[in-house]
C-alpha atoms as a PDB file:
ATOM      1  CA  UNK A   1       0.000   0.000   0.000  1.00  0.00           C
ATOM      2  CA  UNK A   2       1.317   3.508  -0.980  1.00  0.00           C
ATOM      3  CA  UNK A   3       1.411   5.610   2.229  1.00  0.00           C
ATOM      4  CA  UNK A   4       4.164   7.753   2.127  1.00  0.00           C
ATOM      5  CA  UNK A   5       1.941  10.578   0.708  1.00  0.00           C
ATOM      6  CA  UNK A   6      -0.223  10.040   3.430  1.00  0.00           C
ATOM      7  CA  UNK A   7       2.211  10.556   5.756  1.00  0.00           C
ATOM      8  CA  UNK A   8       3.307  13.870   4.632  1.00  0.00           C
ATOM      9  CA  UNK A   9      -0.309  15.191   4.619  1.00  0.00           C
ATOM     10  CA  UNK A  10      -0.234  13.445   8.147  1.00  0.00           C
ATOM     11  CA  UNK A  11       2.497  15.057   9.986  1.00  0.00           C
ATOM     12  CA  UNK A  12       1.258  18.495   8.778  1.00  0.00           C
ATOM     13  CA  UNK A  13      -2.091  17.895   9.904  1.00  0.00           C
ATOM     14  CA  UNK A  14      -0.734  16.477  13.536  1.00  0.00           C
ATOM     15  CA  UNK A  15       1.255  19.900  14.358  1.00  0.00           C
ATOM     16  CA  UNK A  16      -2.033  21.601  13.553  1.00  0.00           C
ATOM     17  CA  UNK A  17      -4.257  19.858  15.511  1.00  0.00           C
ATOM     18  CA  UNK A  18      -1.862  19.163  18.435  1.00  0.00           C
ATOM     19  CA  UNK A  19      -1.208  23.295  18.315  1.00  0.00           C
ATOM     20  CA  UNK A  20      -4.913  23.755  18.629  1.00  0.00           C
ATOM     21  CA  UNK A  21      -5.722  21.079  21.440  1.00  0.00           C
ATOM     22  CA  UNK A  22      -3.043  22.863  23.424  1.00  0.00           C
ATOM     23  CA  UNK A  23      -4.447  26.318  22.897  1.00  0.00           C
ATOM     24  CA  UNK A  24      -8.201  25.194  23.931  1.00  0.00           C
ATOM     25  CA  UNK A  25      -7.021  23.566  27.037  1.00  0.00           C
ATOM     26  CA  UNK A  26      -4.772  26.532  27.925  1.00  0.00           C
ATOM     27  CA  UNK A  27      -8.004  28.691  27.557  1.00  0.00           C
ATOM     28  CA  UNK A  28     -10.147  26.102  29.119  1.00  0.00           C
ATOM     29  CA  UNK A  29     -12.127  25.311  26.412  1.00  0.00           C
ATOM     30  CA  UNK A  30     -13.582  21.316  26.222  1.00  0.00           C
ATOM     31  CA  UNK A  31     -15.913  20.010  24.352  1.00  0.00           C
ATOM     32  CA  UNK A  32     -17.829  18.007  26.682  1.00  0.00           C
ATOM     33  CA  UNK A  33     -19.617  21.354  27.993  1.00  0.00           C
ATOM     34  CA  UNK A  34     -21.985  21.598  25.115  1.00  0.00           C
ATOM     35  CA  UNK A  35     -22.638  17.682  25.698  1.00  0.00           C
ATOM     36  CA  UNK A  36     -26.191  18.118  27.169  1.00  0.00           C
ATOM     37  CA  UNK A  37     -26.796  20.795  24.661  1.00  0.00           C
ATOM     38  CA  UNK A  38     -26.181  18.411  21.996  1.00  0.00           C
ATOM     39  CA  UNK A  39     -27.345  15.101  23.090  1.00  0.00           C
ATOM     40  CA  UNK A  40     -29.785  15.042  19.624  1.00  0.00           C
ATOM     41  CA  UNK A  41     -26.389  15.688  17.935  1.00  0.00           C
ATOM     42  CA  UNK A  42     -23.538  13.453  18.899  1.00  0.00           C
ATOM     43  CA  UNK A  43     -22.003  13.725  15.388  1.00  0.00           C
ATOM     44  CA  UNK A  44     -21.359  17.799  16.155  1.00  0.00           C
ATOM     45  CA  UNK A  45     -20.697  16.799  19.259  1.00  0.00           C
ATOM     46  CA  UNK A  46     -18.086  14.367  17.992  1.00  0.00           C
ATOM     47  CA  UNK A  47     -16.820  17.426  15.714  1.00  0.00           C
ATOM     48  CA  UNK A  48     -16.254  19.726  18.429  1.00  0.00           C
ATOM     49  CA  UNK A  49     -14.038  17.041  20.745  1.00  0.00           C
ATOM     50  CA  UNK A  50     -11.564  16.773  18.069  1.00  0.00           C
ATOM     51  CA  UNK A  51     -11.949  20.581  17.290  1.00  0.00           C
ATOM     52  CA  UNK A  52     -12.471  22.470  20.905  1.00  0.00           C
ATOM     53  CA  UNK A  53     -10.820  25.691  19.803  1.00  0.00           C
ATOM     54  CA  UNK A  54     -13.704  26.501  17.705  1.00  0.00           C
ATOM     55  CA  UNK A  55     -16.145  24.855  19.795  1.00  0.00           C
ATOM     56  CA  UNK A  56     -17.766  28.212  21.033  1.00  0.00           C
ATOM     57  CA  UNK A  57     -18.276  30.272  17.411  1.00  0.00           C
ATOM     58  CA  UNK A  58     -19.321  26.580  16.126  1.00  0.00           C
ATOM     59  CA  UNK A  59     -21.776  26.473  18.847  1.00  0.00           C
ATOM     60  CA  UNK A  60     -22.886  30.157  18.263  1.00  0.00           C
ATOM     61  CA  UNK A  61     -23.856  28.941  15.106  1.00  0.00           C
ATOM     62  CA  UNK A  62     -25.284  26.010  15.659  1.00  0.00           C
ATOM     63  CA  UNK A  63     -27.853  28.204  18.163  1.00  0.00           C
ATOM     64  CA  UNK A  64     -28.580  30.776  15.379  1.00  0.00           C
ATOM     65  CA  UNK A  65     -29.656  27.669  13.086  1.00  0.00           C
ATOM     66  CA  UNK A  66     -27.112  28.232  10.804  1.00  0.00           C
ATOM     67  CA  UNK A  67     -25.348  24.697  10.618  1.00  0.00           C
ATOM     68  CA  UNK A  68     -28.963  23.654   9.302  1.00  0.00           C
ATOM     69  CA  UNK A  69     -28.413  24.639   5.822  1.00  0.00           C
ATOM     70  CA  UNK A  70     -28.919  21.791   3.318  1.00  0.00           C
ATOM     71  CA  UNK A  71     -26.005  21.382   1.270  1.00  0.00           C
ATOM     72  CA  UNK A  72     -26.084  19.909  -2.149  1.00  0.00           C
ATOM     73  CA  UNK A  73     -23.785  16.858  -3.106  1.00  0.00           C
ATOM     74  CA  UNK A  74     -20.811  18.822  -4.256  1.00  0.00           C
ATOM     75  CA  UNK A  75     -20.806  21.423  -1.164  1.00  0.00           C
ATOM     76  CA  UNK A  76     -20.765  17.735   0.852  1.00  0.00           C
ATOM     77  CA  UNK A  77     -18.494  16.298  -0.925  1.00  0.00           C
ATOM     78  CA  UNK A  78     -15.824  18.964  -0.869  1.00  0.00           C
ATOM     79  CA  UNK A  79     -16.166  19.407   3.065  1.00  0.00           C
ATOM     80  CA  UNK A  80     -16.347  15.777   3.635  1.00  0.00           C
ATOM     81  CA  UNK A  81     -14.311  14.578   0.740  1.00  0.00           C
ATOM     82  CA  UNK A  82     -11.872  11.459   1.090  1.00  0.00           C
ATOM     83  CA  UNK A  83     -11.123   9.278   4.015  1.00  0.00           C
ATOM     84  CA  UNK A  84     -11.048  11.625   6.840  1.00  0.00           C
ATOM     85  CA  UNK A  85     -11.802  12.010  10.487  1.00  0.00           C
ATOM     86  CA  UNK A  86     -14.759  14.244   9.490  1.00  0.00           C
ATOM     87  CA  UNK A  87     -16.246  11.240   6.576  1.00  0.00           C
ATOM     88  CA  UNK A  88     -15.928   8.837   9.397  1.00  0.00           C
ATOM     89  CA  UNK A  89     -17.843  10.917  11.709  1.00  0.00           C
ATOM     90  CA  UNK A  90     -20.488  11.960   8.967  1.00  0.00           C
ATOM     91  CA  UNK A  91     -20.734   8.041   8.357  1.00  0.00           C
ATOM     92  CA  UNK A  92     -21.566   7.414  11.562  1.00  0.00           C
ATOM     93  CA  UNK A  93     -24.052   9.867  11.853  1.00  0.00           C
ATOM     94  CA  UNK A  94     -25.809  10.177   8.498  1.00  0.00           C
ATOM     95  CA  UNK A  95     -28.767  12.383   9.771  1.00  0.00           C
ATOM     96  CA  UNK A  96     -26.661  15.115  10.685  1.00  0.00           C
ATOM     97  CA  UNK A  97     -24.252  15.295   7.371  1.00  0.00           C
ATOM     98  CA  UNK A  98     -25.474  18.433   6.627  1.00  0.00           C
ATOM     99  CA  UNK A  99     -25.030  19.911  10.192  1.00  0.00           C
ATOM    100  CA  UNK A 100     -21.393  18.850  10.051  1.00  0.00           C
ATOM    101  CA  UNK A 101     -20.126  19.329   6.529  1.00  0.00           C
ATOM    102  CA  UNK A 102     -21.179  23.386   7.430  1.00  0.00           C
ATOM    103  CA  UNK A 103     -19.853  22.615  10.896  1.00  0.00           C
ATOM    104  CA  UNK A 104     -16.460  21.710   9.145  1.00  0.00           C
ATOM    105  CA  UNK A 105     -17.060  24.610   6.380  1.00  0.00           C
ATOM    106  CA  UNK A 106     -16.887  27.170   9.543  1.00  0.00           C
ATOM    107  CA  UNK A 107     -14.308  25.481  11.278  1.00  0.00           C
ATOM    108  CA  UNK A 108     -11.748  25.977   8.283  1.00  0.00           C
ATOM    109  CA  UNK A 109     -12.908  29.704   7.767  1.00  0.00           C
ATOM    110  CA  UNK A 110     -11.871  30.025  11.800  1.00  0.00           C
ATOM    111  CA  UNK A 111      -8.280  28.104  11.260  1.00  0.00           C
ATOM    112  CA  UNK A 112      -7.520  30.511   8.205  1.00  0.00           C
ATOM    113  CA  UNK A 113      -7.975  33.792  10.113  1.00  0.00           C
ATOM    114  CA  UNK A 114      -6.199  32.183  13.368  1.00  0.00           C
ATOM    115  CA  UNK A 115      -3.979  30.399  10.845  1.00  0.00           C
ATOM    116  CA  UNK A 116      -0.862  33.166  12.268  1.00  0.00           C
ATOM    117  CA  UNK A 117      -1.425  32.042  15.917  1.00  0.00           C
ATOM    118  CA  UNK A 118      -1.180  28.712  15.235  1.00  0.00           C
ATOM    119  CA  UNK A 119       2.169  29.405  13.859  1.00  0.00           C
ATOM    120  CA  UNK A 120       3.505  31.505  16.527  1.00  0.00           C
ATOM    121  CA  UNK A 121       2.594  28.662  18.841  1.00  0.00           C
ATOM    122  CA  UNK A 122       4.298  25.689  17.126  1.00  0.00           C
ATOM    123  CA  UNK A 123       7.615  28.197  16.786  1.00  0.00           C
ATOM    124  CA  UNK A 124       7.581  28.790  20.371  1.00  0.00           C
ATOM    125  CA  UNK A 125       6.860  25.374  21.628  1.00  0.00           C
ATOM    126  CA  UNK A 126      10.328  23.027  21.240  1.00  0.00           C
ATOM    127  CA  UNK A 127       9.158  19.505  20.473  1.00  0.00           C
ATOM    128  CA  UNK A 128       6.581  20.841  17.968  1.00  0.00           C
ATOM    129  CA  UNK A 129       8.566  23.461  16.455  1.00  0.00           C
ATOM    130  CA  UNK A 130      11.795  20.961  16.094  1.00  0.00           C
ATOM    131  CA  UNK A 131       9.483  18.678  14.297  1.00  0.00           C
ATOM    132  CA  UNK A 132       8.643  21.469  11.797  1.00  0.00           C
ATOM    133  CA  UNK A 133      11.651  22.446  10.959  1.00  0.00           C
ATOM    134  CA  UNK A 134      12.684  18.697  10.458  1.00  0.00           C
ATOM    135  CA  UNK A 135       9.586  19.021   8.097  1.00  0.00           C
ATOM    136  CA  UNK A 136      10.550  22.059   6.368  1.00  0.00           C
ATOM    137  CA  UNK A 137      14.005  21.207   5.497  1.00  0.00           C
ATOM    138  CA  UNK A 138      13.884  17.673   4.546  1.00  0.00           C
ATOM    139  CA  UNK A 139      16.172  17.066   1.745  1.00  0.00           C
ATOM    140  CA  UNK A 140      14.534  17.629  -1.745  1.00  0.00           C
ATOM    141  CA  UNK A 141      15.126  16.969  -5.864  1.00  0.00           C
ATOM    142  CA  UNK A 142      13.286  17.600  -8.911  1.00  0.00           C
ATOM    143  CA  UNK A 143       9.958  14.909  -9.073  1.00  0.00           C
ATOM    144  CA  UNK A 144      11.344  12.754 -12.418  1.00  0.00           C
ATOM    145  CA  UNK A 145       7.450  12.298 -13.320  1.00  0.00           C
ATOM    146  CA  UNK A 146       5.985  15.472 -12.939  1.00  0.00           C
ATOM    147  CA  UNK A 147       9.136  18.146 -12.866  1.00  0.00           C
ATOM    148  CA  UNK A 148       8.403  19.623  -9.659  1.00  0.00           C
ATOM    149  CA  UNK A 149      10.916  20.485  -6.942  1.00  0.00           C
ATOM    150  CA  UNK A 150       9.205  19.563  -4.271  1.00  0.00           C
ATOM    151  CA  UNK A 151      10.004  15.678  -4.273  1.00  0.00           C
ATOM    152  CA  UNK A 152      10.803  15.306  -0.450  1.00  0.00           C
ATOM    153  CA  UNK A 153      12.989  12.275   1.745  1.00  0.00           C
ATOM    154  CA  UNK A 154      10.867  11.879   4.709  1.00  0.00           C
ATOM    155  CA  UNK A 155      13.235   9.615   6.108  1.00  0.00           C
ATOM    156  CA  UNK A 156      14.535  12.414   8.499  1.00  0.00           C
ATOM    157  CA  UNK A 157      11.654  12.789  10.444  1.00  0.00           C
ATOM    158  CA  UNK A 158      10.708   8.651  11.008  1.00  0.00           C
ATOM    159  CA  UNK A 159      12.997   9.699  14.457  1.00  0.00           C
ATOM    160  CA  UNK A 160      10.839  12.131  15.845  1.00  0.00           C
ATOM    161  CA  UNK A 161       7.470  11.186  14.315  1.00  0.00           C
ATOM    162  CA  UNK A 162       8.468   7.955  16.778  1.00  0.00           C
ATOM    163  CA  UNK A 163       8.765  10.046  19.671  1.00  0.00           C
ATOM    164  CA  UNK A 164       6.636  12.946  19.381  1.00  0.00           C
ATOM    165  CA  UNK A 165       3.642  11.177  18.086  1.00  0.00           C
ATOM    166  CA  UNK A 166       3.704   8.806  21.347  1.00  0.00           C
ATOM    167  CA  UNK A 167       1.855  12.033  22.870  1.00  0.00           C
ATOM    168  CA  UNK A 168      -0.523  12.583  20.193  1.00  0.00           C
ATOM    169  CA  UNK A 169      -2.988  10.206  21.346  1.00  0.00           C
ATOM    170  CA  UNK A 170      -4.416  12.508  23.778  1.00  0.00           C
ATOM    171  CA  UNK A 171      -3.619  16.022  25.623  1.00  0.00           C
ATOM    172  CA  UNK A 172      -5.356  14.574  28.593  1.00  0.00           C
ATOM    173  CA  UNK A 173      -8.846  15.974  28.027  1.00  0.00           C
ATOM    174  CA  UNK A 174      -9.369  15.115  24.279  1.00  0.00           C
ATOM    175  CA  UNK A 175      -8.497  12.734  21.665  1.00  0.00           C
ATOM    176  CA  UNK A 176      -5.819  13.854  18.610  1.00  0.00           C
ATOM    177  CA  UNK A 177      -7.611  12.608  15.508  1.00  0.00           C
ATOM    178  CA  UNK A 178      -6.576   9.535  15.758  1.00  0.00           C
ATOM    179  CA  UNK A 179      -8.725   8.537  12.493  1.00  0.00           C
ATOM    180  CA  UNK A 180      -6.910  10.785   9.884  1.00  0.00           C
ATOM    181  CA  UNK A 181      -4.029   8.758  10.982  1.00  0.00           C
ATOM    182  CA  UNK A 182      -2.293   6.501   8.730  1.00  0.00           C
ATOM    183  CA  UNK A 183      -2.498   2.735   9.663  1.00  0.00           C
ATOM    184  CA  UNK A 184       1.226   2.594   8.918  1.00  0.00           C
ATOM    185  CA  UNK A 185       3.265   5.746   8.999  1.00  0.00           C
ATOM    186  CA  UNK A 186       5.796   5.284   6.015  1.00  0.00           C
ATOM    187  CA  UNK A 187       8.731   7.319   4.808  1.00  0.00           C
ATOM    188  CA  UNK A 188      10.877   7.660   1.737  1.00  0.00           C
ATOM    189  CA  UNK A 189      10.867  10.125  -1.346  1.00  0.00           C
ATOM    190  CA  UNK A 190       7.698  11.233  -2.251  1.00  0.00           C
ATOM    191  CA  UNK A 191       6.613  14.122  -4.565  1.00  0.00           C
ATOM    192  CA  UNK A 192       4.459  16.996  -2.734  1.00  0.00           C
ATOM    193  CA  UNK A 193       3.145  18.395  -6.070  1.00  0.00           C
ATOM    194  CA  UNK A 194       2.089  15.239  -7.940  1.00  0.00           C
ATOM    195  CA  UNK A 195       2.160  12.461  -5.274  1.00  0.00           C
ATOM    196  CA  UNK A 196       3.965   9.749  -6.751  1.00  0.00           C
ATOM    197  CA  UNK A 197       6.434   8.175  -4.246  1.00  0.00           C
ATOM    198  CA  UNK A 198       9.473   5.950  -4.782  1.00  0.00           C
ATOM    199  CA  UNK A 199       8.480   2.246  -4.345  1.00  0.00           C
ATOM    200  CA  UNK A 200       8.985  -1.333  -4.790  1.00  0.00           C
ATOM    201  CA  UNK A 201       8.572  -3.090  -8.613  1.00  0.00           C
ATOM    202  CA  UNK A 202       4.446  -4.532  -8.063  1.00  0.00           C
ATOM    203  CA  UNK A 203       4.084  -8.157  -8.020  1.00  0.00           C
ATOM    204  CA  UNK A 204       1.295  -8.365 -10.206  1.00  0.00           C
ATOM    205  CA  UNK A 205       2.437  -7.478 -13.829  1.00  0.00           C
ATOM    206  CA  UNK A 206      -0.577  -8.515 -15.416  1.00  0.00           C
ATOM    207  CA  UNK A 207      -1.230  -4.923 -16.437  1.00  0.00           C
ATOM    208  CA  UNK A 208       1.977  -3.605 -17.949  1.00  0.00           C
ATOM    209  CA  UNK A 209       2.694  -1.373 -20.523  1.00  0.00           C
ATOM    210  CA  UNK A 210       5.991   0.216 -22.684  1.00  0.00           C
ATOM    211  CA  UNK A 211       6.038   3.190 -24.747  1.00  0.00           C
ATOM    212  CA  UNK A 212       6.086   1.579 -28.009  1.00  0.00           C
ATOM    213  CA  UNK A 213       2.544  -0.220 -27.291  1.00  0.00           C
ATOM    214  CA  UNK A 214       0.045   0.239 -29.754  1.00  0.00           C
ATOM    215  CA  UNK A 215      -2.560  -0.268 -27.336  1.00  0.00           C
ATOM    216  CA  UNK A 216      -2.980   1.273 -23.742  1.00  0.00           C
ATOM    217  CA  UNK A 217      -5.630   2.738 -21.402  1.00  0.00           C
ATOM    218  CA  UNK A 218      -5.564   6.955 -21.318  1.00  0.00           C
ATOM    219  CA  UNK A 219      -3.478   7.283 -18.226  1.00  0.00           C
ATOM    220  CA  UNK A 220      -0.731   4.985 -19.134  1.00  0.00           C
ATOM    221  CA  UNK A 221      -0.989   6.985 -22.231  1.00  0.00           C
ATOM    222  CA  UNK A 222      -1.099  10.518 -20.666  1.00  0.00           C
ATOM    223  CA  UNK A 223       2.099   8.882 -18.540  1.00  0.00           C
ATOM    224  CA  UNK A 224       3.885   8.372 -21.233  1.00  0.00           C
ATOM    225  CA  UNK A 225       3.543  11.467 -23.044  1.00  0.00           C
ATOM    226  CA  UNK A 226       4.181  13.809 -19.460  1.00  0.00           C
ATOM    227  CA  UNK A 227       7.585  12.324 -19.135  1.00  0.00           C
ATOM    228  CA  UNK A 228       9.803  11.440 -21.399  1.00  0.00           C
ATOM    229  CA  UNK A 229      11.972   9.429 -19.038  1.00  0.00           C
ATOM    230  CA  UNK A 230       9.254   6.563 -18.025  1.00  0.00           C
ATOM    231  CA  UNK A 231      10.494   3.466 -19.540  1.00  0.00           C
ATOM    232  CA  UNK A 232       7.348   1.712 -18.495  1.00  0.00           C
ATOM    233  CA  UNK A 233       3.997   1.494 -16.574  1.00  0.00           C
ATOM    234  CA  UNK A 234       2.161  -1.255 -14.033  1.00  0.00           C
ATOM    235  CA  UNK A 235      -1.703  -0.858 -13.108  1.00  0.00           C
ATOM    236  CA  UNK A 236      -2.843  -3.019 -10.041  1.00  0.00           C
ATOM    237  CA  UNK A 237      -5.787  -3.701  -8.582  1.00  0.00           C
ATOM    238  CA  UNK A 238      -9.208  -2.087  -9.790  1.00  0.00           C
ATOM    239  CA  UNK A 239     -11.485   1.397  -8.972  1.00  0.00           C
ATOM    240  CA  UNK A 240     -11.158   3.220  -7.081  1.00  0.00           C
ATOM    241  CA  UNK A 241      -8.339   0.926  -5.103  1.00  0.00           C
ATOM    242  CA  UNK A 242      -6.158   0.907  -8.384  1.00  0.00           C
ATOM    243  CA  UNK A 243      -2.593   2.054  -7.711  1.00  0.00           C
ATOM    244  CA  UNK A 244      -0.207   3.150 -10.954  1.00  0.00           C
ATOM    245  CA  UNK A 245       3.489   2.491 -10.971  1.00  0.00           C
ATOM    246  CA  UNK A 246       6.368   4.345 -13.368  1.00  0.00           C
ATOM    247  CA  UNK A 247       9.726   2.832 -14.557  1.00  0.00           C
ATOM    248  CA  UNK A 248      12.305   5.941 -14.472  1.00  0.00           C
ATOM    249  CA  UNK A 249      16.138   5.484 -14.442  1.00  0.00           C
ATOM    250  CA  UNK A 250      15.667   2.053 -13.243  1.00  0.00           C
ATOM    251  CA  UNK A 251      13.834   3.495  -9.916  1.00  0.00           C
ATOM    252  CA  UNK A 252      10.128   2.364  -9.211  1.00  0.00           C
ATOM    253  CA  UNK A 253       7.770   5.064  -8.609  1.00  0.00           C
ATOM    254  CA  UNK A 254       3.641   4.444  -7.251  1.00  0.00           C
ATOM    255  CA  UNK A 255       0.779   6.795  -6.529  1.00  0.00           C
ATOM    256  CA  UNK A 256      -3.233   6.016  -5.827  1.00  0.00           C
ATOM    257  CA  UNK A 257      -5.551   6.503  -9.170  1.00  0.00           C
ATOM    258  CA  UNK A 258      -7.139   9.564  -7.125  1.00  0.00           C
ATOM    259  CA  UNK A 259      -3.851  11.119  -6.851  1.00  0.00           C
ATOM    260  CA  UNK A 260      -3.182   9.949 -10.803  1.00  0.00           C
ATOM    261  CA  UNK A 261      -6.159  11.925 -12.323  1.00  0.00           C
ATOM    262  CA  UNK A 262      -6.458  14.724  -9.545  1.00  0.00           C
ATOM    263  CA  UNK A 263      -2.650  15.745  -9.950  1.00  0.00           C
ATOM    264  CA  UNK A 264      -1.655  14.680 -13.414  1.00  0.00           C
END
């Protein structure tokens, strides 16, 4: 399974979080207050344990009626879009999707304007501060599929993902998101503008095609013809679990089908 993509998104997301969880509990702010409140809404409820910071203009909403709002398919799939903390919650609740898709739409809006303090607080606290720098300056090179310069060795921070992340579960009041959590964290060379990350030659070669084929499915095709330098192509498994490998200088490259036609 390709994860190392995941990982990336992963870490980022942790510092956030953990940054907020910190701030709510240093102004007292916990979730569990608003649990009689909402005891005909444990999926906000749910929402607001793994968000406190914004637990009180959520709630201010939720009181005006404004989380009520039916959203059409796209507006839910764009605020609960892929396998997330927030889809799992939504998934477990289905009668209150739309209340937390505009739950989620509001909590974003809040982390953009408060986006600076967040900052400040990871560069002034040492463990999560020392893990993003480790982020920010992980050795890079140009991405051989896509041309970007943003393909990143993760390998640096395996270290202190190990020991910093054995006090994510929890700041002693609320969980950390354990859900948008890889199963398995994984680390290695990976592309942050197109996704693909180094990997091992597939087993399954059932599905395999060179640049000289006559005949080949549109994103081997569209491979081929964005980089010059893939030798060949592997498709395994099917929709929407399909993965897509590259052959490039004799180094194996893999990325999920999403990431394949989202990016690409």
């Amino acid at each position: 399974m390709l994860m190392k993509y995941e990982t990336v998104l992963w870490l980022g997301t942790w510092l956030q979080v953990k940054a907020e969880l910190d701030i709510a509990a240093e102004k007292d702010i916990y979730a569990d207050e608003y649990a009689g409140e909402l005891a005909d809404h444990p999926g906000l409820l749910e929402v607001l344990r793994s968000a406190p910071l914004y637990a009180p203009e959520i709630m201010k909403a939720f009181r005006a009626g404004k989380l009520s709002t039916r959203l059409t398919y796209p507006g839910i799939r764009q605020a609960l879009g892929g396998d997330t903390q927030w889809s799992h919650i939504a998934q477990q609740h289905p009668a209150e999707t739309d209340v937390i898709a505009n739950a989620i739409r509001l909590m974003e809006r809040l982390r953009d304007q408060g986006d600076d303090g967040i900052k400040r607080y990871i560069a002034h606290n040492p463990e999560l501060n020392r893990l993003h720098e480790a982020i920010c300056t992980l050795p890079c090179r140009v991405c051989p599929i896509c041309g970007g310069i943003r393909m990143l060795d993760t390998r640096p921070v395996r270290p202190l993902a190990e020991e910093y992340l054995a006090f994510s579960l929890s700041d002693g009041h609320t969980p950390l998101d354990p859900l948008s959590a890889p199963q398995q964290l994984d680390f290695g060379w990976v592309c942050d503008s197109c996704g693909f990350e180094e990997a091992e030659e597939p087993e399954e070669t059932e599905r395999r095609w060179y640049r000289w084929d006559p005949d080949m499915p549109t994103p081997a095709r569209g491979l081929f013809k964005r980089s010059e330098t893939i030798k060949e192509t592997i498709a395994i498994g099917r929709p929407p679990e399909e993965e897509w490998y590259v052959l490039v200088e004799e180094r194996w490259y893999g990325t999920a089908r999403e990431k394949l036609v989202n990016r690409l």
